[in-house]
Protein backbone atom coordinates (compact mmCIF):
# COMPACT_ATOMS: atom_id res chain seq x y z
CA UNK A 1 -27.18 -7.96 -37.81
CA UNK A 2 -24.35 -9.58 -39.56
CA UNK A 3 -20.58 -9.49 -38.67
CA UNK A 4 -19.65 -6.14 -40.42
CA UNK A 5 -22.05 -4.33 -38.30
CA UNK A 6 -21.04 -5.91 -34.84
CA UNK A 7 -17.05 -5.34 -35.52
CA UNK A 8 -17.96 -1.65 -36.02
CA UNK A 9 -20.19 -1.39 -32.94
CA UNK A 10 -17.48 -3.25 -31.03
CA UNK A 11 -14.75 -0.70 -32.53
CA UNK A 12 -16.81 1.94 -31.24
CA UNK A 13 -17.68 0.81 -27.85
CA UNK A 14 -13.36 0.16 -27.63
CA UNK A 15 -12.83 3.79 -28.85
CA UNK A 16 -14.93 5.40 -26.77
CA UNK A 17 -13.56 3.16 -24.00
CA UNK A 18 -10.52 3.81 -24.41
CA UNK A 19 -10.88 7.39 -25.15
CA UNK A 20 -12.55 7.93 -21.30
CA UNK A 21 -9.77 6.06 -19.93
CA UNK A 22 -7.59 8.81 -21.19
CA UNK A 23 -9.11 11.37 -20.39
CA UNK A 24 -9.65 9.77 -16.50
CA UNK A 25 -5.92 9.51 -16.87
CA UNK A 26 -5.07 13.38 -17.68
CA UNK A 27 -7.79 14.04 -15.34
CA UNK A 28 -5.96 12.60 -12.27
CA UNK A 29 -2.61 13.47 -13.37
CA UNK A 30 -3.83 17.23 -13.89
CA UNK A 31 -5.66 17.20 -10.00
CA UNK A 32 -2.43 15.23 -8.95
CA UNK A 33 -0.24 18.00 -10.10
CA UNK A 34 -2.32 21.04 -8.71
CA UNK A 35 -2.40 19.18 -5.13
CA UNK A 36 1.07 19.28 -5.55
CA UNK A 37 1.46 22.74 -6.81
CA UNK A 38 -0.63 23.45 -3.81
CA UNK A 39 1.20 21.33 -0.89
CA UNK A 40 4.66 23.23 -2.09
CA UNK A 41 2.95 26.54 -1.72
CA UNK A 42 1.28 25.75 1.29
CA UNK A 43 4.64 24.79 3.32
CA UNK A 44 6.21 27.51 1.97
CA UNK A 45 3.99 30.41 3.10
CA UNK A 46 3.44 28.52 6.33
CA UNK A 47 6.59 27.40 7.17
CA UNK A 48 9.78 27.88 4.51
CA UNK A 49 11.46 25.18 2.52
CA UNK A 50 14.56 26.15 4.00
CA UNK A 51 13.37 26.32 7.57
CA UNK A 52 11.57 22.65 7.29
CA UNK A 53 14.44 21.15 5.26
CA UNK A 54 17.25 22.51 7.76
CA UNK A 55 16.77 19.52 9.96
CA UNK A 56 18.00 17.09 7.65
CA UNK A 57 21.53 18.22 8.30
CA UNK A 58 21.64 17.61 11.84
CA UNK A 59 20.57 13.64 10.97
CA UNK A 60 23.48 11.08 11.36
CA UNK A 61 23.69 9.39 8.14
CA UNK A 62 24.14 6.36 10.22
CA UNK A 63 20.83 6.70 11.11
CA UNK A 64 19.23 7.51 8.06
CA UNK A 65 20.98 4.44 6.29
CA UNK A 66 19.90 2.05 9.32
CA UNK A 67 16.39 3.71 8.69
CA UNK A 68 16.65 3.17 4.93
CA UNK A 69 17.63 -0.57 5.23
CA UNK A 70 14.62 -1.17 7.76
CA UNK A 71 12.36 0.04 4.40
CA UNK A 72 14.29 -2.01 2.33
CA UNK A 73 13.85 -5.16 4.16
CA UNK A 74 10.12 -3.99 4.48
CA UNK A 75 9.79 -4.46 1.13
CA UNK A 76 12.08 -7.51 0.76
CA UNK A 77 9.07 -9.38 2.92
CA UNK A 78 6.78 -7.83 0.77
CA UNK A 79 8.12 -10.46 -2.06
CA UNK A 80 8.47 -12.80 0.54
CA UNK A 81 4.94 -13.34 1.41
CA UNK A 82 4.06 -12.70 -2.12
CA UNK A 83 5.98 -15.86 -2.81
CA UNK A 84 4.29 -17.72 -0.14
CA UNK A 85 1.06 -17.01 -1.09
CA UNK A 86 1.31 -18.22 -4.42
CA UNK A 87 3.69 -21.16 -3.79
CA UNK A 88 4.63 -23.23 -5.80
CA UNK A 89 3.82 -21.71 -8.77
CA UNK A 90 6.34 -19.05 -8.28
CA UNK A 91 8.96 -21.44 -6.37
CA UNK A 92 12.72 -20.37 -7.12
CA UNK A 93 11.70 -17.09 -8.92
CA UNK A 94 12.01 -14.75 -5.70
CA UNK A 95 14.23 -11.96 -7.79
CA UNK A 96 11.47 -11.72 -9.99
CA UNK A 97 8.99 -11.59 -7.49
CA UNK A 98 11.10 -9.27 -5.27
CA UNK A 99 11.35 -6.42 -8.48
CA UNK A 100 7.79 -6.77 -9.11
CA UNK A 101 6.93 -5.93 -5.70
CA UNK A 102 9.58 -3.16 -5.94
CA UNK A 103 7.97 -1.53 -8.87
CA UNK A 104 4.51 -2.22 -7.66
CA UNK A 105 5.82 -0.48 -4.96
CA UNK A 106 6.65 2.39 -6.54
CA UNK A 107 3.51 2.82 -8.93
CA UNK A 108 1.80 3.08 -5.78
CA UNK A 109 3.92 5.72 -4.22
CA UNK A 110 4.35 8.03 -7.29
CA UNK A 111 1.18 7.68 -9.14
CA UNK A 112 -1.84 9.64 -8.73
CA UNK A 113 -5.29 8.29 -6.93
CA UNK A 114 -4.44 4.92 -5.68
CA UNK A 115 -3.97 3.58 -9.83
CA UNK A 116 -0.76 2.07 -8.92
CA UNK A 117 -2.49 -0.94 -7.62
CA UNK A 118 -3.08 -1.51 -11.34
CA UNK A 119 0.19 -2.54 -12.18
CA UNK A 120 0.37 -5.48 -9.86
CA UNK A 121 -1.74 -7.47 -11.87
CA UNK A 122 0.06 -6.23 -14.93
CA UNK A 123 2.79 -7.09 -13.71
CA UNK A 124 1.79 -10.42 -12.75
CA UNK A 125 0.44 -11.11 -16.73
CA UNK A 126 3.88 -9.51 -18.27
CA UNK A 127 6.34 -11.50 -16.20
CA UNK A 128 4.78 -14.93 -15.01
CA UNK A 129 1.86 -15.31 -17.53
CA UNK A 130 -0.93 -15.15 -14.25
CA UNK A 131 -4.44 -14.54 -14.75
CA UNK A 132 -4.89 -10.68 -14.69
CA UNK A 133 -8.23 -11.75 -12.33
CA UNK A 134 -6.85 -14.10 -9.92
CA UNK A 135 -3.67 -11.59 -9.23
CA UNK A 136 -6.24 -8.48 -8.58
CA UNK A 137 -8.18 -10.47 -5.83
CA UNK A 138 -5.50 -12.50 -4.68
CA UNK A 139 -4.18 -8.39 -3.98
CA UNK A 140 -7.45 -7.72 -2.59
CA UNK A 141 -7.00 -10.61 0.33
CA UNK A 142 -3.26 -8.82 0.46
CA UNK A 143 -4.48 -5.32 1.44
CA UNK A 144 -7.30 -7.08 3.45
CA UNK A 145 -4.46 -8.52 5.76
CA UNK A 146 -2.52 -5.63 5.88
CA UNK A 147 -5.78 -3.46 7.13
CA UNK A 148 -6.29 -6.05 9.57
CA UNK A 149 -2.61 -5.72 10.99
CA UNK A 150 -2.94 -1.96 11.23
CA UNK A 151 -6.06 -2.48 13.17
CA UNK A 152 -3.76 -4.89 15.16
CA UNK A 153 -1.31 -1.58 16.01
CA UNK A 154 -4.42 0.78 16.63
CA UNK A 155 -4.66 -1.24 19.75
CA UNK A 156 -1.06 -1.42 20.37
CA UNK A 157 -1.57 2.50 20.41
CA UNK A 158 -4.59 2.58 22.38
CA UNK A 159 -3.02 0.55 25.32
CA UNK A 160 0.52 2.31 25.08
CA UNK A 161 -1.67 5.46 25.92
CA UNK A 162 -4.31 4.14 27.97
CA UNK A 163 -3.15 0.86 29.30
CA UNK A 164 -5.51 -1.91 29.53
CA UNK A 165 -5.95 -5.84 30.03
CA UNK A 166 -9.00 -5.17 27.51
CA UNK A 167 -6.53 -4.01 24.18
CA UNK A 168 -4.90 -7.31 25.05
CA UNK A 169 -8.23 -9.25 24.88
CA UNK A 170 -9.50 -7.06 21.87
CA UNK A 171 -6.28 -8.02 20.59
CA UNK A 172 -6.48 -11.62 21.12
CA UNK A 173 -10.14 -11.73 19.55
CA UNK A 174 -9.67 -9.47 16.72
CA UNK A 175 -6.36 -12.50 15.38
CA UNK A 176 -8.70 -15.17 16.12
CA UNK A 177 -11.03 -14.00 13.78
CA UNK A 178 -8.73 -14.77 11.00
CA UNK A 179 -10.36 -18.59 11.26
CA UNK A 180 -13.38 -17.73 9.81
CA UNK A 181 -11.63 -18.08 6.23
CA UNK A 182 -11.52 -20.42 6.16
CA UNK A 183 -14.98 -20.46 5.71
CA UNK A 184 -14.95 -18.98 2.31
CA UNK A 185 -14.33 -22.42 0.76
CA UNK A 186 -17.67 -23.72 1.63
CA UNK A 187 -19.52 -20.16 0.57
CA UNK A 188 -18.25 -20.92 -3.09
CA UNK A 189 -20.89 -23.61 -2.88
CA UNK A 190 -23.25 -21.26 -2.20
CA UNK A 191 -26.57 -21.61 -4.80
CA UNK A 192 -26.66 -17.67 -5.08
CA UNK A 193 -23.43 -18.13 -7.02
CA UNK A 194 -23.60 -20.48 -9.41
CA UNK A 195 -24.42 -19.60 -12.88
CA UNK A 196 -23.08 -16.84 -15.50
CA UNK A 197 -22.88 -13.09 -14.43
CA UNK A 198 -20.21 -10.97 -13.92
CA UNK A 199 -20.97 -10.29 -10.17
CA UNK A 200 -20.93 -13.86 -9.57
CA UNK A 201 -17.69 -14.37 -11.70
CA UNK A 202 -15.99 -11.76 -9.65
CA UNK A 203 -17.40 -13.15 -6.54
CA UNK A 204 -16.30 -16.87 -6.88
CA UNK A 205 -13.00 -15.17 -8.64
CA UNK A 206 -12.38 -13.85 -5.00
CA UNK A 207 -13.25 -16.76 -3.12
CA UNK A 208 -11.77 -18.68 -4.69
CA UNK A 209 -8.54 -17.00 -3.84
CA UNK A 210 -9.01 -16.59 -0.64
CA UNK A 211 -6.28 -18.58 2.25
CA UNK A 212 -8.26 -21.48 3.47
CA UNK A 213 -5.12 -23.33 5.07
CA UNK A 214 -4.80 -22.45 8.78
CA UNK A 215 -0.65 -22.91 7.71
CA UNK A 216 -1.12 -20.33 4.88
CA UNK A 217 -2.94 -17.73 6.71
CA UNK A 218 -1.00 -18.05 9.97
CA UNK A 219 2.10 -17.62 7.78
CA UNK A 220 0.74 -14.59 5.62
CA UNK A 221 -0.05 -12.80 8.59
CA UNK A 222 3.22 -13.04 10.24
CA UNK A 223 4.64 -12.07 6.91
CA UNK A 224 2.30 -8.64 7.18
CA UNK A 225 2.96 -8.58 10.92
CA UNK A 226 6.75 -7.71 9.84
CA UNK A 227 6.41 -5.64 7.41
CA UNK A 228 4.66 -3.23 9.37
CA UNK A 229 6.69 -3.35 11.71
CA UNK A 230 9.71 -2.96 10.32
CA UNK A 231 8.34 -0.25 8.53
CA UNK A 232 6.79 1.50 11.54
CA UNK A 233 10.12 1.45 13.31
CA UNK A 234 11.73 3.12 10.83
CA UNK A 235 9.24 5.73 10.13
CA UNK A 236 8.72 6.28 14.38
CA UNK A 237 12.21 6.86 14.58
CA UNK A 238 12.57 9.33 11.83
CA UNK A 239 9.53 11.41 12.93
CA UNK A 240 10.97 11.09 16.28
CA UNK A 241 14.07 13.16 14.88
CA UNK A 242 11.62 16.18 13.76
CA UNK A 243 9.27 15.84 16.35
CA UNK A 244 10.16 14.73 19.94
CA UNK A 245 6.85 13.01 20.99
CA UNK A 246 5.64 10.27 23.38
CA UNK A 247 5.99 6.74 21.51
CA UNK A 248 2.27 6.60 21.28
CA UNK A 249 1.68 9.86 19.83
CA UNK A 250 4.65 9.08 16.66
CA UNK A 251 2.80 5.55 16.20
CA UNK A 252 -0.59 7.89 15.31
CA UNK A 253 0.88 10.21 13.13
CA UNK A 254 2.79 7.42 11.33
CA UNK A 255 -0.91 5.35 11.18
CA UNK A 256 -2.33 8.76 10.00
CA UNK A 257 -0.23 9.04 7.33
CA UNK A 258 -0.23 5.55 5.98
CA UNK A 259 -4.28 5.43 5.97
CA UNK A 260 -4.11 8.65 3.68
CA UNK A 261 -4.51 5.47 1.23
CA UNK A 262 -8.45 5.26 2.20
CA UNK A 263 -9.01 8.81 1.31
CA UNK A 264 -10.58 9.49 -1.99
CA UNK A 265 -7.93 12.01 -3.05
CA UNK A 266 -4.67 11.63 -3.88
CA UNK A 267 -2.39 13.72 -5.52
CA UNK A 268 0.81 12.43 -7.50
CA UNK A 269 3.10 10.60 -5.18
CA UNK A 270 0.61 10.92 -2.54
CA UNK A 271 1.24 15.06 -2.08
CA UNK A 272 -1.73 16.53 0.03
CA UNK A 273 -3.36 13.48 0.88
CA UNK A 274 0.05 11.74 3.07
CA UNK A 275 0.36 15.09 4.76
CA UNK A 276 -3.06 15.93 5.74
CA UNK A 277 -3.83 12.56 7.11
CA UNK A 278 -0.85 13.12 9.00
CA UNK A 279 -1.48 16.43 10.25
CA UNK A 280 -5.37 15.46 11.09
CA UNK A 281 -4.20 12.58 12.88
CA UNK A 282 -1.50 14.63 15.03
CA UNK A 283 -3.13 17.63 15.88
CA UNK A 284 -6.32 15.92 17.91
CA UNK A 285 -3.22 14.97 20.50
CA UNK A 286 -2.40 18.94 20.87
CA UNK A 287 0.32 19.08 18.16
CA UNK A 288 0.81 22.65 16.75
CA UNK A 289 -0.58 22.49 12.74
CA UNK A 290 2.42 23.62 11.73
CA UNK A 291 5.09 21.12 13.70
CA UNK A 292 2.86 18.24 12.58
CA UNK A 293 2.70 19.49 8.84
CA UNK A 294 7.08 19.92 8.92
CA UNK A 295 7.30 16.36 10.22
CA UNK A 296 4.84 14.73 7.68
CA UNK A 297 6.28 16.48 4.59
CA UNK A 298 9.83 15.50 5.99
CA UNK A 299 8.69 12.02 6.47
CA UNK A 300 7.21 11.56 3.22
CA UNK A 301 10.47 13.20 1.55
CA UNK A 302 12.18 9.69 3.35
CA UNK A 303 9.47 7.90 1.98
CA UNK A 304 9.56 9.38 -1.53
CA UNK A 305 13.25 8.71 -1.38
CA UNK A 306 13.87 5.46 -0.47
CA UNK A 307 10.76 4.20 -2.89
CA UNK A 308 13.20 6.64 -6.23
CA UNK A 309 16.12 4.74 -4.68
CA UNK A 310 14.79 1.02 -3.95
CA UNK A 311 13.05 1.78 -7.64
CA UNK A 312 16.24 2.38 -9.47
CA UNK A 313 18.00 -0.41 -7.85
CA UNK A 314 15.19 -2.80 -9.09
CA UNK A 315 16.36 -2.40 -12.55
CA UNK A 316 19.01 -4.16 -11.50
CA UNK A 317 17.46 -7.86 -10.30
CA UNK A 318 16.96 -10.95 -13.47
CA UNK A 319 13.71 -9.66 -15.60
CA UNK A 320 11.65 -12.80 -15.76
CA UNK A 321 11.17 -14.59 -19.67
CA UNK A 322 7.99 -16.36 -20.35
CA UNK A 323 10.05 -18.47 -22.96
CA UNK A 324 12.35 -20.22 -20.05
């Protein structure tokens, strides 16, 4: 076959590539939409827009700006460890980091079925000239960690409503775990994965970017520790506003809500999926469906917000150049 015939082949295998990935776009942007169009008519048959939104006025804006800067320093660690984890390569470029992690933010909020995780590694290639690859599973070890400190507050909930010297053992256990990576460095010796292959590639890819140092990891996870918590406090004490609960009962419907990420739907900035998870998380504790759904939706209106507003002030930190 000579080289006329394989550029054509290749130009059709790109078009028809390409062509799917469109239509996989319009296809999640069109089921996005219609959860939407479907969340807004659910709260208002069930509850009112007025009625649910009425609460807001009543809310110190104090509060709501302590609240606000909680999230904002939330994702100000978010750079923070993202710096740390790469150091040095990114050494001195924090404002660069901290926007990228700002918009990556964002894409994840706003866009529909999880694709905002996309842009991270975009992101990565457009402003620091970083392997598309290594960013993606270096992200991959990211949301592994943050999994693993939510698992971490499940058992902070779990003894706050059944208290127990076991959670604290659990507890203990589940952080000394963390060891085993470093592990991972001898597995990429492994015979299974030597050689070509994609699977392989991936494979030794991920390993390969795993934390080994005790240091590194140790740091990282104190990193994710306060994030969450920072932005657990500030969600508590908003849903706390709308719906006056035991301590332990907020901390579920907050974990509810942020695990919506795990579900296989999602509509555009999370509509449907946030609030169900929410709502299914709150109602096993005897929470009326309808209380639980007016303090989700009002607590992902916060969230929505403060992602529009931390977005737009992004715009505003040094764009990195690949030519300095």
């Amino acid at each position: 076959m000579d080289n006329s015939c394989v550029n054509q082949s290749s130009s059709r295998i790109i078009a028809k590539n390409s062509w799917n990935n469109f239509i996989g776009q319009w296809r999640d942007w069109l089921f996005g939409a219609t959860v939407l169009a479907l969340l807004i008519a659910a709260v208002q048959f069930t509850i009112g827009w007025v009625a649910l939104l009425a609460p807001w006025r009543d809310l110190s804006p104090w509060l709501l700006a302590w609240l606000f800067a909680l999230t904002a320093l939330s994702y100000g660690l978010r750079a923070v460890r993202m710096m740390d984890y790469f150091r040095p390569q990114f050494a001195g470029q924090f404002s660069a980091m901290l926007r990228l992690t700002i918009f990556h933010n964002v894409a994840n909020n706003l866009l529909p079925m999880r694709s905002g995780e996309l842009v991270f590694p975009w992101l990565m290639r457009r402003y620091f000239g970083h392997e598309m690859l290594d960013a993606a599973a270096a992200l991959i070890w990211i949301r592994l960690f943050d999994l693993h400190v939510l698992a971490l507050i499940a058992m902070v909930i779990l003894n706050l409503r059944q208290p127990s010297w076991l959670w604290w053992m659990l507890a203990v256990i589940w952080i000394a775990g963390l060891t085993l990576l470093k592990l991972f460095n001898q597995l990429q010796r492994l015979p299974q994965l030597r050689g070509t292959g994609r699977i392989r590639t991936l494979i030794r890819q991920l390993l390969q970017t795993a934390p080994r140092e005790l240091g590194l990891i140790a740091r990282v996870y104190l990193w994710t520790t306060l994030i969450w918590s920072l932005k657990f406090a500030a969600f508590v004490s908003l849903l706390r506003f709308f719906l006056p609960l035991d301590l332990w009962q907020l901390l579920t419907g907050v974990m509810g809500a942020e695990l919506s990420s795990i579900l296989p739907v999602h509509g555009v900035a999370g509509s449907g999926s946030y609030e169900f998870a929410a709502v299914a998380a709150l109602m096993p504790l005897g929470i009326e469906p309808k209380l639980a759904l007016a303090g989700a939706v009002n607590l992902h209106l916060f969230l929505l917000g403060s992602t529009l507003v931390l977005g737009a002030l992004a715009f505003l930190l040094n764009k990195p150049s690949l030519n300095n």
